[in-house]
N, C-alpha and C. Protein backbone atom coordinates (compact mmCIF):
# COMPACT_ATOMS: atom_id res chain seq x y z
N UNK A 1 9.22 19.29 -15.97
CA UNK A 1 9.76 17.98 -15.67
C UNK A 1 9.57 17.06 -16.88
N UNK A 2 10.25 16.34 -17.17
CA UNK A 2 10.42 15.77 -18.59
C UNK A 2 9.47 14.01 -18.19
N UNK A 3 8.87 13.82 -18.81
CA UNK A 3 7.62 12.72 -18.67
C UNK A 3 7.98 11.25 -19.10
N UNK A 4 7.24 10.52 -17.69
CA UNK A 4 8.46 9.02 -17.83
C UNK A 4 8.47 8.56 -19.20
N UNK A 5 7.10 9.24 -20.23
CA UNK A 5 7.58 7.94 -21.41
C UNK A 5 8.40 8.51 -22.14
N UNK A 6 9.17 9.91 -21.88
CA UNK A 6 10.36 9.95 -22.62
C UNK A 6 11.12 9.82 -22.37
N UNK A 7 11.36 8.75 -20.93
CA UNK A 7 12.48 8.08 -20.61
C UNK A 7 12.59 6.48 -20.35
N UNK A 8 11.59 6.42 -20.42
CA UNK A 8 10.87 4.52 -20.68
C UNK A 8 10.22 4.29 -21.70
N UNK A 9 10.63 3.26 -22.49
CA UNK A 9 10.17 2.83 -23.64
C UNK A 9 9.21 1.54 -23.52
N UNK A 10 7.63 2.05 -22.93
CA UNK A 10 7.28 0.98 -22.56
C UNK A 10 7.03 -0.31 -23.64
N UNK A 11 6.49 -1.03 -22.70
CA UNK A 11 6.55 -2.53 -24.08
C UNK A 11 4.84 -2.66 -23.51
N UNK A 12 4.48 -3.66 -24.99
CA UNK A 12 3.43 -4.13 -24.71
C UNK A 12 2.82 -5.59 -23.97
N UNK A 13 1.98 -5.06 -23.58
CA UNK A 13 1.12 -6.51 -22.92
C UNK A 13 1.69 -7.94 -23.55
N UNK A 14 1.35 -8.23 -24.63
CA UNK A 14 1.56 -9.16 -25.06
C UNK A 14 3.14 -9.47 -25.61
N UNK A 15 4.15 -9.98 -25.46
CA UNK A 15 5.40 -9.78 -25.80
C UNK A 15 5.81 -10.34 -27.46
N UNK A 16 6.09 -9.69 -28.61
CA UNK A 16 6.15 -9.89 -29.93
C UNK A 16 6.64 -11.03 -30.24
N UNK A 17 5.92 -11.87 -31.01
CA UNK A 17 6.40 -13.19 -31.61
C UNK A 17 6.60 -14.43 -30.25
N UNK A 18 6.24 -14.12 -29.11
CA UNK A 18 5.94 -15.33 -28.12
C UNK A 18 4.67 -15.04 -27.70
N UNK A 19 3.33 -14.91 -28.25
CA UNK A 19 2.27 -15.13 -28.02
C UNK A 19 1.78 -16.42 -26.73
N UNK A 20 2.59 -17.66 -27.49
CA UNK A 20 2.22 -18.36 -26.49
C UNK A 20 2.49 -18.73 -25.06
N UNK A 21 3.14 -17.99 -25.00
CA UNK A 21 4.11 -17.95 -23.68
C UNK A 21 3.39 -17.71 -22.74
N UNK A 22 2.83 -18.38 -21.13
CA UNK A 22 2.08 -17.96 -20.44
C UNK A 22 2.89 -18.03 -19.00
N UNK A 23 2.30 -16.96 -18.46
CA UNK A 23 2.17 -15.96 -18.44
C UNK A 23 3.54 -14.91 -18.60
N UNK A 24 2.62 -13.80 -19.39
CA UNK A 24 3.26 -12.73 -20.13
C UNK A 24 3.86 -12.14 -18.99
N UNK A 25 5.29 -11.24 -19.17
CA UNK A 25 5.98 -10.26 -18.54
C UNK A 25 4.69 -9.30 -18.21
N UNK A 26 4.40 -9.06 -19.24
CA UNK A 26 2.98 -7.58 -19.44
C UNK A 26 1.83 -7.75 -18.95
N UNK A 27 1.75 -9.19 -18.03
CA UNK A 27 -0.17 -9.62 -17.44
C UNK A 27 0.53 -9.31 -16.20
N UNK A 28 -0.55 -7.99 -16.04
CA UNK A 28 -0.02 -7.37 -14.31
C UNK A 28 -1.26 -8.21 -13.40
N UNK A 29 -2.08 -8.96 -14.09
CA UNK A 29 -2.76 -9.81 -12.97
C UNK A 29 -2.04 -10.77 -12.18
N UNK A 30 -0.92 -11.17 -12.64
CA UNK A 30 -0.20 -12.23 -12.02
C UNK A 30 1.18 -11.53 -11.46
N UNK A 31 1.56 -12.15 -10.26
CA UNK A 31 2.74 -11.91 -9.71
C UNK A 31 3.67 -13.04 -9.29
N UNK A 32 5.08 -12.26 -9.62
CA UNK A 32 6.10 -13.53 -9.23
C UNK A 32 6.50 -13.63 -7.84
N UNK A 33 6.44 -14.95 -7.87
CA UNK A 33 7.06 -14.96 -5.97
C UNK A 33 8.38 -14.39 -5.82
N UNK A 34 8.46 -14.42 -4.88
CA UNK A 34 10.23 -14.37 -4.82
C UNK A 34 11.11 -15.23 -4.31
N UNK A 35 12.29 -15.42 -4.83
CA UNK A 35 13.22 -15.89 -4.34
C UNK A 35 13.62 -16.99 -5.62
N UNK A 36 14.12 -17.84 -5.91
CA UNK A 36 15.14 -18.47 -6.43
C UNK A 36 13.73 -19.81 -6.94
N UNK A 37 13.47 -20.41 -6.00
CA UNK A 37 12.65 -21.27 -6.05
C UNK A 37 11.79 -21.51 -7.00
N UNK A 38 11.60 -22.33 -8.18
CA UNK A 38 10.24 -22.14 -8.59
C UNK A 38 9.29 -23.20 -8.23
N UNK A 39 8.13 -23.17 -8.43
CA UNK A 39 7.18 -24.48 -7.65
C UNK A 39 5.15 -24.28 -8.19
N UNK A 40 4.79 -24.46 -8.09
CA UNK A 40 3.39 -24.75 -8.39
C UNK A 40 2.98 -23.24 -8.33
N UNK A 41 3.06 -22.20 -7.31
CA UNK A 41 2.99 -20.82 -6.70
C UNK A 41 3.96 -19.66 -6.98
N UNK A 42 4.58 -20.39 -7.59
CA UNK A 42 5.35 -19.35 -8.37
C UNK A 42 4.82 -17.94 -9.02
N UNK A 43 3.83 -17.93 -9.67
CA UNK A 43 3.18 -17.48 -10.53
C UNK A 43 1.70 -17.12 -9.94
N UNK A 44 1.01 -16.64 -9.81
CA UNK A 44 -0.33 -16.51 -8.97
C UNK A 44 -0.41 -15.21 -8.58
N UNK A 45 -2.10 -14.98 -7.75
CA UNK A 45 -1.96 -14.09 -6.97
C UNK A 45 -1.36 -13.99 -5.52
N UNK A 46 -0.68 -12.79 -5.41
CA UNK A 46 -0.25 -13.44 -3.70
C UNK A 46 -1.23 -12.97 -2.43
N UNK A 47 -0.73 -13.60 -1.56
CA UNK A 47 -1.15 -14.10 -0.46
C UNK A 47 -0.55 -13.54 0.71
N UNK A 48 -1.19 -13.70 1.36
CA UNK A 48 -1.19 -13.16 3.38
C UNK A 48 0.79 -13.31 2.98
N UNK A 49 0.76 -11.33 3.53
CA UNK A 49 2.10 -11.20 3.57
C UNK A 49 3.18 -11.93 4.39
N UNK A 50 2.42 -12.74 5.31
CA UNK A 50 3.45 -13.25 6.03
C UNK A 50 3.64 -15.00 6.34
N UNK A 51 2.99 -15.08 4.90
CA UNK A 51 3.09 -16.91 4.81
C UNK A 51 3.78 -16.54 3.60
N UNK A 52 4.05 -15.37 2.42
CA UNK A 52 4.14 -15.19 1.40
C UNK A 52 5.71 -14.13 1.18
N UNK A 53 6.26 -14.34 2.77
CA UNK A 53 7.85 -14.26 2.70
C UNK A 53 8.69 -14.35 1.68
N UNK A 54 9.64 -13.58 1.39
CA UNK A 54 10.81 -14.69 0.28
C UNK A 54 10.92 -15.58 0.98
N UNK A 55 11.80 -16.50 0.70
CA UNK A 55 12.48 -18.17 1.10
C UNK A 55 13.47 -17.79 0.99
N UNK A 56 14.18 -17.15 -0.02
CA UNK A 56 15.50 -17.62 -0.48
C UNK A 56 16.23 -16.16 -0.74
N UNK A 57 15.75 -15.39 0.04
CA UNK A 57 15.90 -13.49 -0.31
C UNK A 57 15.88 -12.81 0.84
N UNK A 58 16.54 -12.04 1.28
CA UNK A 58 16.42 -11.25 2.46
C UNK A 58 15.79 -9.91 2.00
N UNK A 59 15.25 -9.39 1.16
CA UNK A 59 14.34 -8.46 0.56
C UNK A 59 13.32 -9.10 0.09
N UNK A 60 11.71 -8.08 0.45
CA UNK A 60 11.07 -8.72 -0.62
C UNK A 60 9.51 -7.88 0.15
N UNK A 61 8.41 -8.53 -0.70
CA UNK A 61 7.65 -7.76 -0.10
C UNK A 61 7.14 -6.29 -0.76
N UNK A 62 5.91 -5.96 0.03
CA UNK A 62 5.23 -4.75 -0.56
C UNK A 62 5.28 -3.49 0.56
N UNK A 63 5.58 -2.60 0.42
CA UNK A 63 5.39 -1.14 1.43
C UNK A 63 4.79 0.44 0.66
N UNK A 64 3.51 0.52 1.45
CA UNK A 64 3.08 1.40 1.07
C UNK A 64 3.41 2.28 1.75
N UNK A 65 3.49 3.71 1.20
CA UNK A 65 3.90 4.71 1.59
C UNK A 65 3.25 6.29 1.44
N UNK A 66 3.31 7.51 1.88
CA UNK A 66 2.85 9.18 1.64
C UNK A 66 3.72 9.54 0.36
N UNK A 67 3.01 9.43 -0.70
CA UNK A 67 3.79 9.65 -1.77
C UNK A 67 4.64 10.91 -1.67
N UNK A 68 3.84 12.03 -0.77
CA UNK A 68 4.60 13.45 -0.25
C UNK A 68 6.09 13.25 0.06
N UNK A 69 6.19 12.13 0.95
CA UNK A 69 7.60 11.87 1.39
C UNK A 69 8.53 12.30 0.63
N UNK A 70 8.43 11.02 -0.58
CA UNK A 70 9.71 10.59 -0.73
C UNK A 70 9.90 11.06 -2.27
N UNK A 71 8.69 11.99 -3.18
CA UNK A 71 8.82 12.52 -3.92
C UNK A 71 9.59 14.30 -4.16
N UNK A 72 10.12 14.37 -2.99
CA UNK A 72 10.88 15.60 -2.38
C UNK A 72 12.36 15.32 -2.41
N UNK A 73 12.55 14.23 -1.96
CA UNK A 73 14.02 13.59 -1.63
C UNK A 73 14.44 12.53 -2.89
N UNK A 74 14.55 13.01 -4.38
CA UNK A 74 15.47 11.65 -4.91
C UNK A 74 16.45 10.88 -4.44
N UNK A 75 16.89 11.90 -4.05
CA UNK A 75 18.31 10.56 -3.88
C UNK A 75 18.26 9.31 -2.07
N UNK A 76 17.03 10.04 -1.34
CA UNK A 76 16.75 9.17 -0.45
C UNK A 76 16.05 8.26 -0.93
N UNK A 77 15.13 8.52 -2.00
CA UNK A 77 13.93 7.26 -2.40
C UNK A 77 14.95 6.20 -2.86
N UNK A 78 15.69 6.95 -4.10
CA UNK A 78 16.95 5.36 -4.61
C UNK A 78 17.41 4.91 -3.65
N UNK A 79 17.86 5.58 -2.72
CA UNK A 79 18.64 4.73 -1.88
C UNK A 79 17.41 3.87 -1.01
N UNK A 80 16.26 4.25 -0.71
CA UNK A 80 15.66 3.00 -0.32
C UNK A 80 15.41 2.16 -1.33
N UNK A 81 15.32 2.64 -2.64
CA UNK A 81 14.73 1.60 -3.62
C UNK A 81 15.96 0.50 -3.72
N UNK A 82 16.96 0.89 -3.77
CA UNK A 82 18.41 -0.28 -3.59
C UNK A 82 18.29 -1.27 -2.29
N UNK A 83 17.82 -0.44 -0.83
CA UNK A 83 17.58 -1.42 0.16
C UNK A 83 17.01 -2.41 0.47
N UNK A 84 15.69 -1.62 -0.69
CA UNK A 84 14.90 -3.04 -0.75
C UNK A 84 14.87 -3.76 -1.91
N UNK A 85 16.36 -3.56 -2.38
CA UNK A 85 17.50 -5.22 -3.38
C UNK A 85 16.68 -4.61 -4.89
N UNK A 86 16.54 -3.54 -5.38
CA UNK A 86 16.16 -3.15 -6.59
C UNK A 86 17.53 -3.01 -7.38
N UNK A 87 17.24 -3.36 -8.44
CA UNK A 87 18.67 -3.34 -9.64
C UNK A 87 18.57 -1.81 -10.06
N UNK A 88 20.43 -1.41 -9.65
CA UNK A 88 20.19 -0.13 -10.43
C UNK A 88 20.93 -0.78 -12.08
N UNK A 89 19.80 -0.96 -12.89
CA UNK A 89 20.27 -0.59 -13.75
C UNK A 89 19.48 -0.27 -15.37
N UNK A 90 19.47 -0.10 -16.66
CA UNK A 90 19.12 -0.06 -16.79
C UNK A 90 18.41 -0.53 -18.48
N UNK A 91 19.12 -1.60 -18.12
CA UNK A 91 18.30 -3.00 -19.00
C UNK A 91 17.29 -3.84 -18.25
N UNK A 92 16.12 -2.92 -18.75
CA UNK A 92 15.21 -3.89 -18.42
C UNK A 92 13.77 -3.04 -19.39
N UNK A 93 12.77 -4.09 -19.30
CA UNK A 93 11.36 -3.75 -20.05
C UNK A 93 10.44 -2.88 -19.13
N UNK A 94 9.68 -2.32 -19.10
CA UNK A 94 8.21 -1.55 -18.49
C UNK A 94 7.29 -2.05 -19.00
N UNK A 95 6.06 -2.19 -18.26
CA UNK A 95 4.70 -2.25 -18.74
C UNK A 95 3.91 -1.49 -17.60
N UNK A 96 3.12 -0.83 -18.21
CA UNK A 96 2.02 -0.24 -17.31
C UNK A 96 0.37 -0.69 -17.94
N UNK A 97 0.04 -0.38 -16.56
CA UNK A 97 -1.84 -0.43 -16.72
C UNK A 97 -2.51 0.77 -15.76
N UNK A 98 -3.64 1.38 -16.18
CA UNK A 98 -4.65 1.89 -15.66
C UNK A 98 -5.53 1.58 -15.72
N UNK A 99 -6.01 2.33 -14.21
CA UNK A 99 -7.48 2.05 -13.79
C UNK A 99 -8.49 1.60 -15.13
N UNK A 100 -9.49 1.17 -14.87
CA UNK A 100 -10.56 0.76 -16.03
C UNK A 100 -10.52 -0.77 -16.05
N UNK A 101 -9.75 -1.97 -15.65
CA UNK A 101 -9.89 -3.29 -15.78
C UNK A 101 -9.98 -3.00 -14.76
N UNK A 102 -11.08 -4.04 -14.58
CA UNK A 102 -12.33 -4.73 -13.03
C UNK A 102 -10.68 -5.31 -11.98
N UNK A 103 -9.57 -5.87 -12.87
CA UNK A 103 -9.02 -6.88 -11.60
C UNK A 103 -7.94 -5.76 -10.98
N UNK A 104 -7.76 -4.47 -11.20
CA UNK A 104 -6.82 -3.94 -10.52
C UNK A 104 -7.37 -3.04 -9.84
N UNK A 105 -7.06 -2.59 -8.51
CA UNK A 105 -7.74 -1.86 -7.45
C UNK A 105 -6.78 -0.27 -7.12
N UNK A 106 -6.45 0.11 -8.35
CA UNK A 106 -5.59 1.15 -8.22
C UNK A 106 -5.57 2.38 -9.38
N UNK A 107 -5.17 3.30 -9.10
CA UNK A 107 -4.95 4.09 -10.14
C UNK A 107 -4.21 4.08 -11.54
N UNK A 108 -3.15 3.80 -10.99
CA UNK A 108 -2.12 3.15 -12.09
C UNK A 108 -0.67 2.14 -11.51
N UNK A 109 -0.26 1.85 -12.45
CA UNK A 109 1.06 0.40 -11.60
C UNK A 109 1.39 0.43 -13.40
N UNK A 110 2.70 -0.02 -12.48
CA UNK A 110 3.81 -0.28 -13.76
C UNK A 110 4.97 -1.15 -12.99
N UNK A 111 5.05 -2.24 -13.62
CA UNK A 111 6.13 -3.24 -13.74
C UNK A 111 7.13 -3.16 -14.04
N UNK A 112 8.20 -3.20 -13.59
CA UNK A 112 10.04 -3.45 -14.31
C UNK A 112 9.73 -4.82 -14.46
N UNK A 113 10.44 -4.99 -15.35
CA UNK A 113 10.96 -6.70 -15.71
C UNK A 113 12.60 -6.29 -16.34
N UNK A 114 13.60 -7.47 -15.11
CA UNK A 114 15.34 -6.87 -15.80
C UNK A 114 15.00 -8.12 -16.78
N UNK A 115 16.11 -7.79 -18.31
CA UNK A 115 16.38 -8.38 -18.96
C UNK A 115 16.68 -9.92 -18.60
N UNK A 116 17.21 -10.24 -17.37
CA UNK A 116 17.61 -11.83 -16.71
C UNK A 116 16.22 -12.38 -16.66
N UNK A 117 14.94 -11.44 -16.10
CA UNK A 117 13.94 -11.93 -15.99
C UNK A 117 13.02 -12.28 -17.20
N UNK A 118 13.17 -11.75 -17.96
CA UNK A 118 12.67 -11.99 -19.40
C UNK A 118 13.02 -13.08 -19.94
N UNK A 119 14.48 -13.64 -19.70
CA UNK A 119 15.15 -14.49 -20.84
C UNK A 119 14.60 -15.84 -19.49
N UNK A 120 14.86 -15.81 -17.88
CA UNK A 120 15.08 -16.98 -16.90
C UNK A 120 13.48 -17.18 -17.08
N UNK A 121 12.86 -16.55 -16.54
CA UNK A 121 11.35 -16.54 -16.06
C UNK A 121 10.31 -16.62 -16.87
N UNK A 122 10.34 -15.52 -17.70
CA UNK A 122 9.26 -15.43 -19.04
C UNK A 122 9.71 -16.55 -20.24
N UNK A 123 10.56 -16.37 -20.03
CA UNK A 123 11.41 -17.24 -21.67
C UNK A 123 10.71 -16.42 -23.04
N UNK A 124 10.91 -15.44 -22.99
CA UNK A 124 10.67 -14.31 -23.88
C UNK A 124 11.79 -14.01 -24.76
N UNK A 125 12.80 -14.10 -24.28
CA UNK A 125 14.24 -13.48 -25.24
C UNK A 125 15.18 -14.62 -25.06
N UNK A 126 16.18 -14.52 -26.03
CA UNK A 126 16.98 -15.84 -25.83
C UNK A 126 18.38 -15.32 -25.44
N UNK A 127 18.69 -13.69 -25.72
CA UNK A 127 19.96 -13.13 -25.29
C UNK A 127 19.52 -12.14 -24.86
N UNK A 128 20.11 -11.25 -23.24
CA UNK A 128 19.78 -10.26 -22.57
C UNK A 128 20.57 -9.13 -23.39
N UNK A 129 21.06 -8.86 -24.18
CA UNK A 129 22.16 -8.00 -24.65
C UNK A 129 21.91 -7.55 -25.79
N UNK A 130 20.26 -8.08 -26.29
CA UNK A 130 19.45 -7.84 -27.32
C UNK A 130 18.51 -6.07 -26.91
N UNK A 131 18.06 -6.07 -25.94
CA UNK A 131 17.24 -5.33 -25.26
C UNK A 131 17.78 -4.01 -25.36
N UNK A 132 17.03 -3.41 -25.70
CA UNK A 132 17.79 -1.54 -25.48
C UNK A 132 17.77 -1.06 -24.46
N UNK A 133 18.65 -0.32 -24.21
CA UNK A 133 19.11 0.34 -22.71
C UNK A 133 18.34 1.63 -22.63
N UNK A 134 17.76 1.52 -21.35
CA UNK A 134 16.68 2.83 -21.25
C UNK A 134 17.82 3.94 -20.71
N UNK A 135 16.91 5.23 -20.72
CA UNK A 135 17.65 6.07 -20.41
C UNK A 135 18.11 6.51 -18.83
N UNK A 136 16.82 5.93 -17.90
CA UNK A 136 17.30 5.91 -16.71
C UNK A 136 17.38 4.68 -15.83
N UNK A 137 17.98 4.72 -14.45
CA UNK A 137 17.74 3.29 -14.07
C UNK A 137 16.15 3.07 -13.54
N UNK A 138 16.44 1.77 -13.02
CA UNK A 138 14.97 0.99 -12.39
C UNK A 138 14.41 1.77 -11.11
N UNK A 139 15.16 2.35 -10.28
CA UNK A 139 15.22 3.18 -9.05
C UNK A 139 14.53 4.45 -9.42
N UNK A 140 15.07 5.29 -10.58
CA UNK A 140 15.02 6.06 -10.94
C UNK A 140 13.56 6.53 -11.88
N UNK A 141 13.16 5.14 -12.51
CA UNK A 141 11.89 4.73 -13.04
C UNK A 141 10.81 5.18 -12.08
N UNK A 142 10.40 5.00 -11.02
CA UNK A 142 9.98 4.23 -10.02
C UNK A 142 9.44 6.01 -8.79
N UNK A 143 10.74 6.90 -9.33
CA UNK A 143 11.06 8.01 -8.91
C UNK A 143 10.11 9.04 -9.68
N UNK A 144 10.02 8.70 -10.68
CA UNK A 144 9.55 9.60 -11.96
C UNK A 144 8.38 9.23 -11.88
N UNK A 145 7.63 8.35 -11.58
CA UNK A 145 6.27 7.61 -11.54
C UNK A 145 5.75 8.14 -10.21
N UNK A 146 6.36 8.44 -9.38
CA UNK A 146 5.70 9.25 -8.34
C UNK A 146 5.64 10.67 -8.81
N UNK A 147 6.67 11.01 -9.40
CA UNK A 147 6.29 12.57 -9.88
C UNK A 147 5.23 12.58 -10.70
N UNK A 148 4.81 12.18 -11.57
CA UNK A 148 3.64 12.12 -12.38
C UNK A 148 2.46 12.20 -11.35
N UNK A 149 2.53 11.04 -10.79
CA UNK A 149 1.38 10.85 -9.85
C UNK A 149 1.12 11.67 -9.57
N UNK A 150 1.77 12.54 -8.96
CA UNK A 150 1.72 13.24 -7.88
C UNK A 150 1.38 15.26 -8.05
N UNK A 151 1.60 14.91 -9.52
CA UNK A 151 1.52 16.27 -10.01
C UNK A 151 0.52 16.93 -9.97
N UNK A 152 0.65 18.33 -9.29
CA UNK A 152 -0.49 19.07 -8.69
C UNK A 152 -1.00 18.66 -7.35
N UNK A 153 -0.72 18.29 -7.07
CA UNK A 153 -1.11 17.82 -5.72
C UNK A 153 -0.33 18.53 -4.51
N UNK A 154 0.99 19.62 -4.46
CA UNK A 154 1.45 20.08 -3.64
C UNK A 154 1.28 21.50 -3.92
N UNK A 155 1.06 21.90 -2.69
CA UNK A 155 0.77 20.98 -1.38
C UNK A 155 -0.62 20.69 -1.34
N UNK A 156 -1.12 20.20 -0.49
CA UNK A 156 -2.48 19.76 -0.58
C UNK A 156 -3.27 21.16 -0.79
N UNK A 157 -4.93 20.76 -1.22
CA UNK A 157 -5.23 22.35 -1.50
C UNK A 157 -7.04 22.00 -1.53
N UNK A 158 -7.48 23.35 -1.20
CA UNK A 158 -9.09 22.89 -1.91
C UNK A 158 -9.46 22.86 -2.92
N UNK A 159 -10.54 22.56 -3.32
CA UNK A 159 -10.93 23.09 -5.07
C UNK A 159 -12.60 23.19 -4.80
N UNK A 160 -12.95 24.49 -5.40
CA UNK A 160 -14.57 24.71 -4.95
C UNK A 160 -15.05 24.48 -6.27
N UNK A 161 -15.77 24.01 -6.52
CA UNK A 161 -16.51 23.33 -7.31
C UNK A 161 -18.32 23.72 -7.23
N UNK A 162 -18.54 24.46 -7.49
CA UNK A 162 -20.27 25.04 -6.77
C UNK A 162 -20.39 25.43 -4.96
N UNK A 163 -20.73 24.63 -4.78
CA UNK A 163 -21.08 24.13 -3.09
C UNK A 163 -20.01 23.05 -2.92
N UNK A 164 -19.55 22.66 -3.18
CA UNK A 164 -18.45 21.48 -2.91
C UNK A 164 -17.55 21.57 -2.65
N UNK A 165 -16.73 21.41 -1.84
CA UNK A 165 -15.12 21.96 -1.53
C UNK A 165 -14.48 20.37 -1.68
N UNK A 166 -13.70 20.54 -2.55
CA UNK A 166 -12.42 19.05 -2.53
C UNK A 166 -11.53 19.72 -2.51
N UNK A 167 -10.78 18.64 -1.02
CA UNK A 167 -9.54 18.56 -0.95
C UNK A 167 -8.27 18.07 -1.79
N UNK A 168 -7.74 18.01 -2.57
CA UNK A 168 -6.98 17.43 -3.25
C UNK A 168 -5.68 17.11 -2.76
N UNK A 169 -5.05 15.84 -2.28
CA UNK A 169 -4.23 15.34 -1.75
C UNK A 169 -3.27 14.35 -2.31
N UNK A 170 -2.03 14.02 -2.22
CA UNK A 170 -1.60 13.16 -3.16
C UNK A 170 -1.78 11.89 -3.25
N UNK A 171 -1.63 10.88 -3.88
CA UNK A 171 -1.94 9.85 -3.73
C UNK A 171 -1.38 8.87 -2.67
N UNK A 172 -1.61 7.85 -1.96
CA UNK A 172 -0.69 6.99 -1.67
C UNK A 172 0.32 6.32 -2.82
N UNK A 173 1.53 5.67 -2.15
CA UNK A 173 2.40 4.95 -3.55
C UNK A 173 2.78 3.50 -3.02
N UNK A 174 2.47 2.41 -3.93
CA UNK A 174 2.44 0.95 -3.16
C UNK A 174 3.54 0.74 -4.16
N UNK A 175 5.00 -0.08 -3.37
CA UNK A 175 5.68 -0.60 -4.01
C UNK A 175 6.06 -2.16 -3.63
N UNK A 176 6.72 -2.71 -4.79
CA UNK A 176 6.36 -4.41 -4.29
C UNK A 176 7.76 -5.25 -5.36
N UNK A 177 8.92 -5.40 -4.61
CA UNK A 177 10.07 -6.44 -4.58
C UNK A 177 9.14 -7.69 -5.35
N UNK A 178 8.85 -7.84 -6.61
CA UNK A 178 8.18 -9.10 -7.01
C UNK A 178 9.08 -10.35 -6.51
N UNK A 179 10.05 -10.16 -7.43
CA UNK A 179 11.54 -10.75 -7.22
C UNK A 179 12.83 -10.36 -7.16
N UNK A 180 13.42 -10.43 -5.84
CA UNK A 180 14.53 -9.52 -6.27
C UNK A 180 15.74 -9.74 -6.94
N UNK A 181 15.58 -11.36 -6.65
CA UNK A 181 16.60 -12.81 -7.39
C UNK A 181 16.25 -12.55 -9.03
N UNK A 182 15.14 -12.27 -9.50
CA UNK A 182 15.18 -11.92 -11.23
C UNK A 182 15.35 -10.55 -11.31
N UNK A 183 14.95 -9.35 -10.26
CA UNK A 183 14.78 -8.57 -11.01
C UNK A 183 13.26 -8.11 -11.54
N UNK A 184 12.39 -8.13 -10.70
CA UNK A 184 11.03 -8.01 -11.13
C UNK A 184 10.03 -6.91 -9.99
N UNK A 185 10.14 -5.60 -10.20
CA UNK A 185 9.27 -4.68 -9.11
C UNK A 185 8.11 -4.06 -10.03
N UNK A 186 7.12 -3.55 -8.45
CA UNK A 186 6.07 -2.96 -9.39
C UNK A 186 5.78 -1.85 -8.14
N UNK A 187 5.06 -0.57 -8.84
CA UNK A 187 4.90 0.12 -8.53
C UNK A 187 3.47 0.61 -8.61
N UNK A 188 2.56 1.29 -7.55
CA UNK A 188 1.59 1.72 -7.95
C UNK A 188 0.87 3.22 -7.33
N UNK A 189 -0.25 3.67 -7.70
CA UNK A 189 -0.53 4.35 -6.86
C UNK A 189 -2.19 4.21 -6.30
N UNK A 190 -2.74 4.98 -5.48
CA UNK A 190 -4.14 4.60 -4.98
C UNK A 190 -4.09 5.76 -4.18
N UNK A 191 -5.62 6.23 -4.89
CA UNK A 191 -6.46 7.77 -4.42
C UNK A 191 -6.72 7.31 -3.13
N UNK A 192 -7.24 8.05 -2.52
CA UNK A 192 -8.26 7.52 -1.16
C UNK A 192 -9.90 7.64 -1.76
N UNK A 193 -10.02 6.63 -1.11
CA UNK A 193 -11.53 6.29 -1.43
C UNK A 193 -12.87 7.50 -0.61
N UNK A 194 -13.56 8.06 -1.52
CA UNK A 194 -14.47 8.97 -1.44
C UNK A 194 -15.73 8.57 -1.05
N UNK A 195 -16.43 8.41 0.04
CA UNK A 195 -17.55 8.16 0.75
C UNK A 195 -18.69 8.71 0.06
N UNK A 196 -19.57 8.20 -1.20
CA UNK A 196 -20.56 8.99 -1.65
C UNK A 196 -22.22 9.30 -1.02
């Protein structure tokens, strides 16, 4: 299977020559609300899923899922990834992070940002038509990031280790409509937590 970064050209944290720009496309500590609106909360961490609705979006929102599912079925995952108002297309930036910073509670996550969202939201670019076109879409991104995840993990299995038997299972996969009005999803995954 051919490996997402030779089909995503990720970008870095900090976005080149707008240093000052706060907050960065690439700071996965912060998330965008959704919907059209901007306001004081725009920008933040979010909050109780159900004061923290779109307004102005009939998509939106986070759903976690059995990464087993839907890493079997491509063309069912896109088609949910479109339902829940994802851009197929494929101008837009990546950033990822792993585990190891204290503020993220996951294995790994990676961000789309579409080109509209870069130039409206970040004020990072001044023309969307600047940006290079990745090789697959945002749906499709998103698809490939579960395969990684997920690799080796089917079907579930033991592993003996001395006296120790681990189960090895796939991960869960959390996905999250930042905005669907810019163009802004993130994706993640999360082990199950091991009782020591």
């Amino acid at each position: 299977m051919t490996a997402l970064n030779e089909l995503i050209e990720f970008s870095l944290p900090v976005w080149p020559g707008k240093e000052e720009v706060t907050p960065q496309p690439g700071d996965l500590t912060k998330f965008v609300a959704n919907g059209y609106y901007c306001d004081e909360n725009f920008f933040g961490e979010q909050e109780n899923p159900f004061t923290r609705m779109p307004r102005s979006e009939c998509v939106g929102g986070a759903i976690c899922f059995d990464s087993d599912v839907y890493r079997k079925d491509k063309k069912a995952f896109i088609t949910l990834m479109k339902a829940l108002g994802m851009w197929d297309d494929k101008k837009f930036v990546a950033f990822t992070e792993e585990r190891g910073n204290s503020h993220i509670f996951c294995a790994k996550q990676m961000r789309l940002v579409s080109d509209f969202a870069l130039k409206s939201v970040f004020n990072v670019i001044d023309r969307e038509d600047l940006l290079p076109t990745q090789k697959i879409t945002m749906p499709e991104a998103f698809w490939y990031f579960i395969q990684e995840e997920t690799r080796g993990c089917d079907p579930p299995k033991n592993v003996s280790s001395g006296k120790l038997i681990l189960t090895i299972i796939p991960p869960s996969i959390g996905v999250m409509v930042e905005n669907s009005y810019y163009g802004i999803y993130r994706i993640w995954s999360r082990w199950p937590e091991i009782n020591k």
